[in-house]
PDB file of N, CA and C in Angstrom:
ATOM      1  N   UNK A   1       0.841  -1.185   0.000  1.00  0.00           N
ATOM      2  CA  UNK A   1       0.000   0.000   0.000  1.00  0.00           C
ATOM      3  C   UNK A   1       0.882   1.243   0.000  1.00  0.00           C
ATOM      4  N   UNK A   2       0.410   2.328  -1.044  1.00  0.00           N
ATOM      5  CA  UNK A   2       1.244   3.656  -0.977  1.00  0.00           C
ATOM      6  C   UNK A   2       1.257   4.309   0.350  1.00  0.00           C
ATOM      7  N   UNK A   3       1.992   5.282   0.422  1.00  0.00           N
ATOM      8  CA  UNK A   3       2.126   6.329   1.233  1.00  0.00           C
ATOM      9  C   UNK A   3       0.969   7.470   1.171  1.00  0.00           C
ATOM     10  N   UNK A   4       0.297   7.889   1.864  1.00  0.00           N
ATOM     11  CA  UNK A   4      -0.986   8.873   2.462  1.00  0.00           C
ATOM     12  C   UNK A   4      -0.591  10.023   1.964  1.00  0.00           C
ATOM     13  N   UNK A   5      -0.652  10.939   0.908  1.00  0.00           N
ATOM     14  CA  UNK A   5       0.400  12.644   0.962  1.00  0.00           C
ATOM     15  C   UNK A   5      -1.261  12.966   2.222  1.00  0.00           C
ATOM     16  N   UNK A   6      -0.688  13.744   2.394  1.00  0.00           N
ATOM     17  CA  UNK A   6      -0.994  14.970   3.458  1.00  0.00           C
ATOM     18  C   UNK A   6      -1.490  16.249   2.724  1.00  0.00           C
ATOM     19  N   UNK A   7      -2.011  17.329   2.967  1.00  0.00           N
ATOM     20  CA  UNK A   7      -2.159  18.689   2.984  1.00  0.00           C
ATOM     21  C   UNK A   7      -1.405  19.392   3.300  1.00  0.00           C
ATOM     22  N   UNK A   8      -0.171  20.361   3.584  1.00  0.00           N
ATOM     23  CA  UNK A   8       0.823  20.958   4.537  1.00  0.00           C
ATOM     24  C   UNK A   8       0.837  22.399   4.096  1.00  0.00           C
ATOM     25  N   UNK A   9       0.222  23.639   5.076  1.00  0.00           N
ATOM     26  CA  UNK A   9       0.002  25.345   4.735  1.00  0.00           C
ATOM     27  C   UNK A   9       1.764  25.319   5.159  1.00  0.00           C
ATOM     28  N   UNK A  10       2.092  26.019   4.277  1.00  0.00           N
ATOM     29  CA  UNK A  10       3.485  26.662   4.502  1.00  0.00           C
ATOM     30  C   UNK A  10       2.987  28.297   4.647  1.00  0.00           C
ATOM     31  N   UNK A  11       4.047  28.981   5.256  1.00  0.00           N
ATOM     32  CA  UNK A  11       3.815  30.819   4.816  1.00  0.00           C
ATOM     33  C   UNK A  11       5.020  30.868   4.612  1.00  0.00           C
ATOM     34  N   UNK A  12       4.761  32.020   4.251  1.00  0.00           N
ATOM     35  CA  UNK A  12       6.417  33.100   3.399  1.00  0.00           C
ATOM     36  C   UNK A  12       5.965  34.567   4.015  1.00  0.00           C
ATOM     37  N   UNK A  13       7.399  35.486   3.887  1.00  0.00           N
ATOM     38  CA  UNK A  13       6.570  36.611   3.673  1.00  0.00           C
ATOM     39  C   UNK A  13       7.214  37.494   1.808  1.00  0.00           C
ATOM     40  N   UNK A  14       6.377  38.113   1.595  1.00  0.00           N
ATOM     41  CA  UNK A  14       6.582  38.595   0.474  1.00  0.00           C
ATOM     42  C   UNK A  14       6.114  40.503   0.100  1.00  0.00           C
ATOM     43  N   UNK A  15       7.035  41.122   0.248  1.00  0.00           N
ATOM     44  CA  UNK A  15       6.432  42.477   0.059  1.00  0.00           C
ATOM     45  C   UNK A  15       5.976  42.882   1.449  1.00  0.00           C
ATOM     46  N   UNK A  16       6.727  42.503   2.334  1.00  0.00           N
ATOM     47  CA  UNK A  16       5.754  42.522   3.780  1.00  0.00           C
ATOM     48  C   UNK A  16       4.678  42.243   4.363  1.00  0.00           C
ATOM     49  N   UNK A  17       4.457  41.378   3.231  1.00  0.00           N
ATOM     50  CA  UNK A  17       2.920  40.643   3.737  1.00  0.00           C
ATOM     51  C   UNK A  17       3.091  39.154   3.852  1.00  0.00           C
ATOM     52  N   UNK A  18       2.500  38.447   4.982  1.00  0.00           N
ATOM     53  CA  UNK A  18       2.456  37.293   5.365  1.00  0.00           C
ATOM     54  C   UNK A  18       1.142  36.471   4.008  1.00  0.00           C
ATOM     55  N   UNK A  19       2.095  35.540   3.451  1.00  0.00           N
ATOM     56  CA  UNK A  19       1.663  34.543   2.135  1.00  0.00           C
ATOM     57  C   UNK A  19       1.441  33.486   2.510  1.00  0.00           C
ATOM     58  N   UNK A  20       0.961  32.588   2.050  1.00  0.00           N
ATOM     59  CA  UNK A  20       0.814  31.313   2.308  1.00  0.00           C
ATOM     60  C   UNK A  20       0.557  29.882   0.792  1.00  0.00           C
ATOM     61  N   UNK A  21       0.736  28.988   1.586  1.00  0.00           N
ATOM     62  CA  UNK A  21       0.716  27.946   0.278  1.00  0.00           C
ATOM     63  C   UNK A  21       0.705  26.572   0.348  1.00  0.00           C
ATOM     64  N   UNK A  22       0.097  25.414  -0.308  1.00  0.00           N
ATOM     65  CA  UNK A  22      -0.660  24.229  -0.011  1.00  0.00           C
ATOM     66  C   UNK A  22       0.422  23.861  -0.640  1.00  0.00           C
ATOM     67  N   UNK A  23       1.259  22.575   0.703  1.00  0.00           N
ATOM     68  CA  UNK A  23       2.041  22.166  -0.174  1.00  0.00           C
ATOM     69  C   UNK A  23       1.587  20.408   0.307  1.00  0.00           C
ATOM     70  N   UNK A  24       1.529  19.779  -0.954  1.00  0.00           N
ATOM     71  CA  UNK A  24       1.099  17.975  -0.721  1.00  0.00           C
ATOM     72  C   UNK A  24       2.362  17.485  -0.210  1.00  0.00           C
ATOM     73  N   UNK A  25       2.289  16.574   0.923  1.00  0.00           N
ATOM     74  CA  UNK A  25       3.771  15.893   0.724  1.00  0.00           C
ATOM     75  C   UNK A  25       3.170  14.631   2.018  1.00  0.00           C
ATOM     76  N   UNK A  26       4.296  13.723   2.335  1.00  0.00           N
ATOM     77  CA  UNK A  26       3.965  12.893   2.936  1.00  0.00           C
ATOM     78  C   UNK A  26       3.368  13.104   4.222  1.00  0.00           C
ATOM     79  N   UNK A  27       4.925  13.757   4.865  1.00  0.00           N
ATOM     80  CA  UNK A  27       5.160  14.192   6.229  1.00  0.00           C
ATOM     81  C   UNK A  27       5.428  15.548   6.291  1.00  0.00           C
ATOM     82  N   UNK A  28       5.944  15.660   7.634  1.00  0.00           N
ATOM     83  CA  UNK A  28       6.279  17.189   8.041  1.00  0.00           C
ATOM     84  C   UNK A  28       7.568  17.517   7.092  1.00  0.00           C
ATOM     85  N   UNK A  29       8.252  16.629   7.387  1.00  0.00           N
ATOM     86  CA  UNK A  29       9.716  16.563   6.864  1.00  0.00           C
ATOM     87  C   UNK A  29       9.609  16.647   5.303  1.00  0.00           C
ATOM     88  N   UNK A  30       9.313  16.048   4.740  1.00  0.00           N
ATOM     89  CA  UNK A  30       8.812  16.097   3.363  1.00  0.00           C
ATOM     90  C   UNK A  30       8.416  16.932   2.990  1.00  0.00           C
ATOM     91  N   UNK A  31       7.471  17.793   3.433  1.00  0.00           N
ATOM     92  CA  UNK A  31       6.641  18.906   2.883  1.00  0.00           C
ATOM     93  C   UNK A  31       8.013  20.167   3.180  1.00  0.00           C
ATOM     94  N   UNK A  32       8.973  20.771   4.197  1.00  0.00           N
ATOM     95  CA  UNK A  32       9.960  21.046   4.393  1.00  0.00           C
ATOM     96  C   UNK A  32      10.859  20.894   3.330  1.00  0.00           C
ATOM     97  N   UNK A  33      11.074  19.652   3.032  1.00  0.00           N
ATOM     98  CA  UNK A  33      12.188  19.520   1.851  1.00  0.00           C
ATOM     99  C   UNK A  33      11.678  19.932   0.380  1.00  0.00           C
ATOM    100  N   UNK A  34       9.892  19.837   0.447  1.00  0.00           N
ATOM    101  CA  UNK A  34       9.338  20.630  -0.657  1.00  0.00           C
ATOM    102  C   UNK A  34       9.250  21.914  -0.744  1.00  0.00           C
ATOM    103  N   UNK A  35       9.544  22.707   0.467  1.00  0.00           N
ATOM    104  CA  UNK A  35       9.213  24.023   0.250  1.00  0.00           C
ATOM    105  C   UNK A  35      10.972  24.581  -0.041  1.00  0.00           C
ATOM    106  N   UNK A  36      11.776  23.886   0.317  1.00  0.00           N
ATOM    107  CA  UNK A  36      12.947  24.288   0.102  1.00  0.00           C
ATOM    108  C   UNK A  36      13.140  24.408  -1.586  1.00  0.00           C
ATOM    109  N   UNK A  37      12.829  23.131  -1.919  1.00  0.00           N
ATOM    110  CA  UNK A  37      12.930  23.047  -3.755  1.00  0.00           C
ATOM    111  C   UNK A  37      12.666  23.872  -4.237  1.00  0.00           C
ATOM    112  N   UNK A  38      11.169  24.189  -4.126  1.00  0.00           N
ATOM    113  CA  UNK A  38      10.489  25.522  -4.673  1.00  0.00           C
ATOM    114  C   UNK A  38      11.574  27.049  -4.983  1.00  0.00           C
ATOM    115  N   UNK A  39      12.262  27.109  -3.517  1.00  0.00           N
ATOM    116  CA  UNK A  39      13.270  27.845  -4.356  1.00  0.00           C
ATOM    117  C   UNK A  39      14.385  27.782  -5.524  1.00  0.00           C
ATOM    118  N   UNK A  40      14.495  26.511  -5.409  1.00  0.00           N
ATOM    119  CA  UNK A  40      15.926  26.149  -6.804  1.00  0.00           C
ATOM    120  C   UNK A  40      15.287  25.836  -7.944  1.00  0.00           C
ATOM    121  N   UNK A  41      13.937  25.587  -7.586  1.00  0.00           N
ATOM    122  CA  UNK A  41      12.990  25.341  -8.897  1.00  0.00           C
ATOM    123  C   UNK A  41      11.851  25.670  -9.285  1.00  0.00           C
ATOM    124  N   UNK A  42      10.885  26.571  -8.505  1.00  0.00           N
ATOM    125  CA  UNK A  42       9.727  26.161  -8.755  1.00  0.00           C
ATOM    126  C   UNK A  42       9.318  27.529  -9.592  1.00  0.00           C
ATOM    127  N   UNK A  43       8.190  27.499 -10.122  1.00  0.00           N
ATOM    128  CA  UNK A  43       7.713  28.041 -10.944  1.00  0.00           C
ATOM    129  C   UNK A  43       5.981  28.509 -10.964  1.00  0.00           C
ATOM    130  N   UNK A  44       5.408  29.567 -11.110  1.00  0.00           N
ATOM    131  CA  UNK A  44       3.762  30.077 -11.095  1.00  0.00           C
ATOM    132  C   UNK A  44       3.426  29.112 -12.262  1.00  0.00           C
ATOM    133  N   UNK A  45       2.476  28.292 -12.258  1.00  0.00           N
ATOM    134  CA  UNK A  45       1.554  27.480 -13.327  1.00  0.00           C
ATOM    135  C   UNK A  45       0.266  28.101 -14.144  1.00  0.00           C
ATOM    136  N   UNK A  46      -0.373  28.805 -12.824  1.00  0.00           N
ATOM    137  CA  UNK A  46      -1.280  29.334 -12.948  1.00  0.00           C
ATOM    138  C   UNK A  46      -2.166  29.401 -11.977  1.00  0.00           C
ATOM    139  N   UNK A  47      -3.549  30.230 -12.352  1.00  0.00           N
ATOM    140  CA  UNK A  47      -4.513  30.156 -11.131  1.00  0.00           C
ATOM    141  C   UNK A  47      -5.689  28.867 -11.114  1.00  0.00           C
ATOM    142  N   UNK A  48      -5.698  28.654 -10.201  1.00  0.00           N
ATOM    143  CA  UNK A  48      -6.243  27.149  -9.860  1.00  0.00           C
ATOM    144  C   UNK A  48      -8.032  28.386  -9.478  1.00  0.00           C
ATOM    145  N   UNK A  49      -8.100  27.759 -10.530  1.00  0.00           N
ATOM    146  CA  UNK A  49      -9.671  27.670 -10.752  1.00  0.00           C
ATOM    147  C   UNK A  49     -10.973  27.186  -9.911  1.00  0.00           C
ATOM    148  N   UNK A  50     -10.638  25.727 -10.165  1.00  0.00           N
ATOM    149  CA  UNK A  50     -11.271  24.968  -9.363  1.00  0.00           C
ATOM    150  C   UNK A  50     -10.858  23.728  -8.533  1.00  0.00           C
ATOM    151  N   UNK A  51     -11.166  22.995  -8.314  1.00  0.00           N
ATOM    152  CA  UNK A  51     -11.033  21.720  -7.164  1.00  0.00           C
ATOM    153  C   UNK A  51     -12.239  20.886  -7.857  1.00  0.00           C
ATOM    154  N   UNK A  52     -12.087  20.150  -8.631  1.00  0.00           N
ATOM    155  CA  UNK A  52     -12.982  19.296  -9.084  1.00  0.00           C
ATOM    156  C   UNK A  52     -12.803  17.603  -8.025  1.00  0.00           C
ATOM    157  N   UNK A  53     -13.813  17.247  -7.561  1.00  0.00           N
ATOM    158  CA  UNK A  53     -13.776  16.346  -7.323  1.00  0.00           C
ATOM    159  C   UNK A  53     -13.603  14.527  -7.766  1.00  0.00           C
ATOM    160  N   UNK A  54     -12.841  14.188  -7.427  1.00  0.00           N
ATOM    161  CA  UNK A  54     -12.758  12.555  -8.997  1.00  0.00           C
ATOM    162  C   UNK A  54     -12.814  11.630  -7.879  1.00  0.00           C
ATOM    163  N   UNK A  55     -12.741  10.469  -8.556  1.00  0.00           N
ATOM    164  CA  UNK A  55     -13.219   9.397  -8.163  1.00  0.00           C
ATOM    165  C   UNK A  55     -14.085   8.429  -8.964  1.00  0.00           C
ATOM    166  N   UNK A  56     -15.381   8.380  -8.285  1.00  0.00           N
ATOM    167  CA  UNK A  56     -16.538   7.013  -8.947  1.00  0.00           C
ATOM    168  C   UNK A  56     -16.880   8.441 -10.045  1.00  0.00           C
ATOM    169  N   UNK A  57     -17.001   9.575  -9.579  1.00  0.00           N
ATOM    170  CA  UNK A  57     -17.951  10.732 -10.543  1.00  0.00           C
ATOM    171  C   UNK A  57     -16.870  11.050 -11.204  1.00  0.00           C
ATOM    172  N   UNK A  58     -15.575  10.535 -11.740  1.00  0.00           N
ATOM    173  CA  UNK A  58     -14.580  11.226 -12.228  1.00  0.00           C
ATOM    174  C   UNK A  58     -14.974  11.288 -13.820  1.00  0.00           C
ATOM    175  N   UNK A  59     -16.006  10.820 -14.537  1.00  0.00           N
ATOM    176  CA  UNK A  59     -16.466  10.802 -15.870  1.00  0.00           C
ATOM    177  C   UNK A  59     -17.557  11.674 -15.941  1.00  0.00           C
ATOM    178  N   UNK A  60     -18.522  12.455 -15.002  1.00  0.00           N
ATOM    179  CA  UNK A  60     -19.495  12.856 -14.526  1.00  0.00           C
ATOM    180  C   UNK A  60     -20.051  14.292 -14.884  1.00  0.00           C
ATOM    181  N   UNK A  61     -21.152  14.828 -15.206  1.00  0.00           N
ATOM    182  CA  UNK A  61     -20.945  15.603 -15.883  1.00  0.00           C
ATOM    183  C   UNK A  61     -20.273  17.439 -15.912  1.00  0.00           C
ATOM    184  N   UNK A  62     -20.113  17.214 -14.218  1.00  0.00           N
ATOM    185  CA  UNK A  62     -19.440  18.208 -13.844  1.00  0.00           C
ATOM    186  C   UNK A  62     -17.812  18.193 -14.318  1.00  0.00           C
ATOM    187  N   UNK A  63     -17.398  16.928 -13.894  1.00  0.00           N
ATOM    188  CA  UNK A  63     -15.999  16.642 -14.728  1.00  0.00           C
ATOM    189  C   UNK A  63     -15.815  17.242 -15.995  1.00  0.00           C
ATOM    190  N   UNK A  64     -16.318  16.359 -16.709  1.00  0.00           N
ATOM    191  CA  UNK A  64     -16.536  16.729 -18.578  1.00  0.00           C
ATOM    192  C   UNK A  64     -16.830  18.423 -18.557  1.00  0.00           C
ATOM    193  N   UNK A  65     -17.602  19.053 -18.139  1.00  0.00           N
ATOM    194  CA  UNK A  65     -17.677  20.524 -18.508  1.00  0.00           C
ATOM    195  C   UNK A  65     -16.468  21.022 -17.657  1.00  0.00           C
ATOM    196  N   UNK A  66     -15.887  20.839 -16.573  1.00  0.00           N
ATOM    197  CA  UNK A  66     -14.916  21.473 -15.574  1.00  0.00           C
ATOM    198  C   UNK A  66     -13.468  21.054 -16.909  1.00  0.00           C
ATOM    199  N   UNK A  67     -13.312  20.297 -17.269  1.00  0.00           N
ATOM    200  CA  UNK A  67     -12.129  19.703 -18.402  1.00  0.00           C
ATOM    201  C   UNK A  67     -12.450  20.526 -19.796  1.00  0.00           C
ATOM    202  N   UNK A  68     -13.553  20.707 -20.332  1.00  0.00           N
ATOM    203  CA  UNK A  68     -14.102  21.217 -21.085  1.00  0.00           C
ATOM    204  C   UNK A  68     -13.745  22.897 -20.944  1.00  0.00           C
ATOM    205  N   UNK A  69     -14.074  23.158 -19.858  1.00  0.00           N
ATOM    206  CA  UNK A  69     -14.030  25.214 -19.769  1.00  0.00           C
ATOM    207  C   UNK A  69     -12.385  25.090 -19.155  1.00  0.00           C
ATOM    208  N   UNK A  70     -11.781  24.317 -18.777  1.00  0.00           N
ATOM    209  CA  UNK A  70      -9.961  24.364 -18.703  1.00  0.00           C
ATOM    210  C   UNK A  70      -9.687  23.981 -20.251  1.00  0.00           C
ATOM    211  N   UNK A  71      -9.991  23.352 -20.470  1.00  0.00           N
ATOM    212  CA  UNK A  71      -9.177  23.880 -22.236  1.00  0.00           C
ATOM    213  C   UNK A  71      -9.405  24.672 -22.711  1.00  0.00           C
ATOM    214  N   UNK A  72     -10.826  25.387 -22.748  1.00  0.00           N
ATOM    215  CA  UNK A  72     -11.057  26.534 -23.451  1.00  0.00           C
ATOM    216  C   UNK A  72      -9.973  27.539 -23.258  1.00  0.00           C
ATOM    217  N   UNK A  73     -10.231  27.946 -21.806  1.00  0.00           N
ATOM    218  CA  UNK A  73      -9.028  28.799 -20.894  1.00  0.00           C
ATOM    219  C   UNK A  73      -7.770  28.658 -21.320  1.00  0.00           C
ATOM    220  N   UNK A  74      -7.372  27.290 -21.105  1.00  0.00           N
ATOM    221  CA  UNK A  74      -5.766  27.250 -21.912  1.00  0.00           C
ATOM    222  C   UNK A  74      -5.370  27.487 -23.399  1.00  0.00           C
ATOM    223  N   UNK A  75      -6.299  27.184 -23.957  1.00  0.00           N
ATOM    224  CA  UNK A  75      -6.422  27.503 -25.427  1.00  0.00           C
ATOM    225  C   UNK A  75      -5.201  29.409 -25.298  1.00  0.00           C
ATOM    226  N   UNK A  76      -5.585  30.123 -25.036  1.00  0.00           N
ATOM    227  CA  UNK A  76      -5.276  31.781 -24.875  1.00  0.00           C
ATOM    228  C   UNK A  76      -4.032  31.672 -24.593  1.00  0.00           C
ATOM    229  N   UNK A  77      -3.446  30.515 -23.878  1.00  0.00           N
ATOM    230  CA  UNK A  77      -2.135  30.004 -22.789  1.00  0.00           C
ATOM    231  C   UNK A  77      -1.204  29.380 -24.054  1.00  0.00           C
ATOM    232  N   UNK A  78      -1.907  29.324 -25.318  1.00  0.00           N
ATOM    233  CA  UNK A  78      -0.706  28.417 -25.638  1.00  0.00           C
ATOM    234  C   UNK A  78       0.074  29.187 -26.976  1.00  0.00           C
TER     235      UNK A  78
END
């Protein structure tokens, strides 16, 4: 059986304002060694839209239109 990731809020500050940010990782330690990376590597993707839910409804028709209006969107992106 895999490993569980977790949820883990990191903050920063930026411009003098206290930031924050969802980082997935196993453990404490893990999520730590992820926020370190982020500096030697990481990069803005974009704005997260939504949180679609998957699973048994992962074909469902909220899916299909939520996949549907993200390509549209990226379409402009490419």
């Amino acid at each position: 059986m895999g490993v569980v990731a977790k949820r883990y809020l990191a903050t920063y500050r930026h411009g003098g304002r206290a930031c924050s940010l969802e980082i997935t990782a196993e453990d404490h330690d893990d999520a730590q060694r992820r926020l370190r990376s982020i500096g030697l590597s990481g990069q803005v993707d974009g704005v997260i839209v939504a949180n679609v839910a998957t699973g048994h409804l992962a074909l469902g028709p909220l899916a299909l239109i939520a996949a549907a209006w993200c390509w549209v969107k990226n379409l402009g992106r490419a």
